[in-house]
C-alpha atoms as a PDB file:
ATOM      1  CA  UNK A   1     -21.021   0.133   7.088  1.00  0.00           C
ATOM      2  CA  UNK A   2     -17.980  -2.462   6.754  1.00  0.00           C
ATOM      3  CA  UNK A   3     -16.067   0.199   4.795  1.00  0.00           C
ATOM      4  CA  UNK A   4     -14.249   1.451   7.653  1.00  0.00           C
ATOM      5  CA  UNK A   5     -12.716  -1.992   8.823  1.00  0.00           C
ATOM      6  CA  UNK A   6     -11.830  -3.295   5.172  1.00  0.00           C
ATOM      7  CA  UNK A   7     -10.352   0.251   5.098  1.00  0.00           C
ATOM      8  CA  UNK A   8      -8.225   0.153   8.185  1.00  0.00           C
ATOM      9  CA  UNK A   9      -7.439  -3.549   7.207  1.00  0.00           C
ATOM     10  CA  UNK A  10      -5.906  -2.884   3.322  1.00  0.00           C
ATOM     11  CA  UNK A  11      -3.997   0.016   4.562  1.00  0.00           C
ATOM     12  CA  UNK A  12      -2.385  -2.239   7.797  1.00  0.00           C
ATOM     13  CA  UNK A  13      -1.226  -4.052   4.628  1.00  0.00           C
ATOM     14  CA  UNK A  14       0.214  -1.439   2.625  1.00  0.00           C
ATOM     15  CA  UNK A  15       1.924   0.067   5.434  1.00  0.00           C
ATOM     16  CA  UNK A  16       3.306  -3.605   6.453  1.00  0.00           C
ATOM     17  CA  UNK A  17       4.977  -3.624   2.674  1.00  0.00           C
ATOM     18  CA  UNK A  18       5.808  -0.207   2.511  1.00  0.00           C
ATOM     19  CA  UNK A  19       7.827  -1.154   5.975  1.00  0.00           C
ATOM     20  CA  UNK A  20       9.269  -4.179   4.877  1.00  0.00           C
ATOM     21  CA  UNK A  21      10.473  -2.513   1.356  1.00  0.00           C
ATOM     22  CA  UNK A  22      11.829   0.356   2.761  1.00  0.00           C
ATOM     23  CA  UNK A  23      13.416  -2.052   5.083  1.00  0.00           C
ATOM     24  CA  UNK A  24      14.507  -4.025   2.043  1.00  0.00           C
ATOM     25  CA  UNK A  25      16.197  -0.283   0.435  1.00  0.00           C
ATOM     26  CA  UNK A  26      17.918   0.343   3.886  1.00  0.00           C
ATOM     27  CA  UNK A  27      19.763  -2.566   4.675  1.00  0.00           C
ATOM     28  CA  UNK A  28      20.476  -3.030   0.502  1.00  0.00           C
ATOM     29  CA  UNK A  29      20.284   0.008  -1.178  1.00  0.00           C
ATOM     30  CA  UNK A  30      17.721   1.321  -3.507  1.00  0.00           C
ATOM     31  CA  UNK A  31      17.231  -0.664  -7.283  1.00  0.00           C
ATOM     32  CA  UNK A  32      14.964  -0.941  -9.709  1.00  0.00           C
ATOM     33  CA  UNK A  33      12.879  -4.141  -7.774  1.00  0.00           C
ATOM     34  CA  UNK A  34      12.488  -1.834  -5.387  1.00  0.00           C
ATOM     35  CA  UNK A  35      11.148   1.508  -7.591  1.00  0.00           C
ATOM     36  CA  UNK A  36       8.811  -1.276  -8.953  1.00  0.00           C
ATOM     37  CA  UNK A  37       7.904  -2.586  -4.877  1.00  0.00           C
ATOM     38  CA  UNK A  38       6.759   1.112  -4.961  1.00  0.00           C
ATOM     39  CA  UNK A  39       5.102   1.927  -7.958  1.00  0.00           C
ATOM     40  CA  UNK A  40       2.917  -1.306  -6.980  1.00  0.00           C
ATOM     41  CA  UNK A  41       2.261   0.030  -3.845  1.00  0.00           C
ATOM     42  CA  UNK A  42       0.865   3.305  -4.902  1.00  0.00           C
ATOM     43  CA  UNK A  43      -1.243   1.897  -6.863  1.00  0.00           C
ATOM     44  CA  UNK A  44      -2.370  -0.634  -4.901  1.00  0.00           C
ATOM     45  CA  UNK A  45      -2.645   2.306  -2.192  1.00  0.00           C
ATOM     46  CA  UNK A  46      -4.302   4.713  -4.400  1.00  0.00           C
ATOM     47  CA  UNK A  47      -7.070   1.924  -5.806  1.00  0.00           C
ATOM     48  CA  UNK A  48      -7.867   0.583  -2.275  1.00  0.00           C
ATOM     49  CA  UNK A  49      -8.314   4.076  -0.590  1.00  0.00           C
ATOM     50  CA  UNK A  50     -10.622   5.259  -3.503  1.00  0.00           C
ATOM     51  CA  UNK A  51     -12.648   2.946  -3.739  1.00  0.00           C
ATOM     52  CA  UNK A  52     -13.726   2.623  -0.331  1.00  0.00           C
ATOM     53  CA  UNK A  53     -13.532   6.392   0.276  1.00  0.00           C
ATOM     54  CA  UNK A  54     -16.189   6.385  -2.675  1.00  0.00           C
ATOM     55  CA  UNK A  55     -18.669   3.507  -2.118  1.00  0.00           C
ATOM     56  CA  UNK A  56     -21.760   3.301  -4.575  1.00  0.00           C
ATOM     57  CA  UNK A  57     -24.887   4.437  -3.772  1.00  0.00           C
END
C-alpha cells in the first residue's frame, strides 16, 4: 500500500543525483569520480526499484 509513494520518493532522488552528476560531467568533463557517481547510482537505482517492485507476501 505505501509502496507506490516510497517508490516515487527514492526515484525523485536518484533522478535529483543523476541530474546533478551529469551536471557535474557537463560543466567538468567526465572522470573516474564521476564513472563511480554512476556505478553508485545504478545500484542504488536497481536495489530500490526491485525491491519495491517485489514486496513480500
Amino acid at each position: 500500500m505505501l509502496h507506490r509513494p516510497i517508490l516515487a520518493a527514492a526515484l525523485a532522488v536518484l533522478l535529483c543525483f543523476g541530474f546533478l552528476t551529469g551536471y557535474v560531467i557537463v560543466t567538468t568533463g567526465f572522470g573516474p569520480l564521476e564513472a563511480i557517481s554512476l556505478l553508485v547510482l545504478g545500484m542504488f537505482a536497481f536495489g530500490i526499484v526491485g525491491a519495491l517492485r517485489q514486496p513480500p507476501e
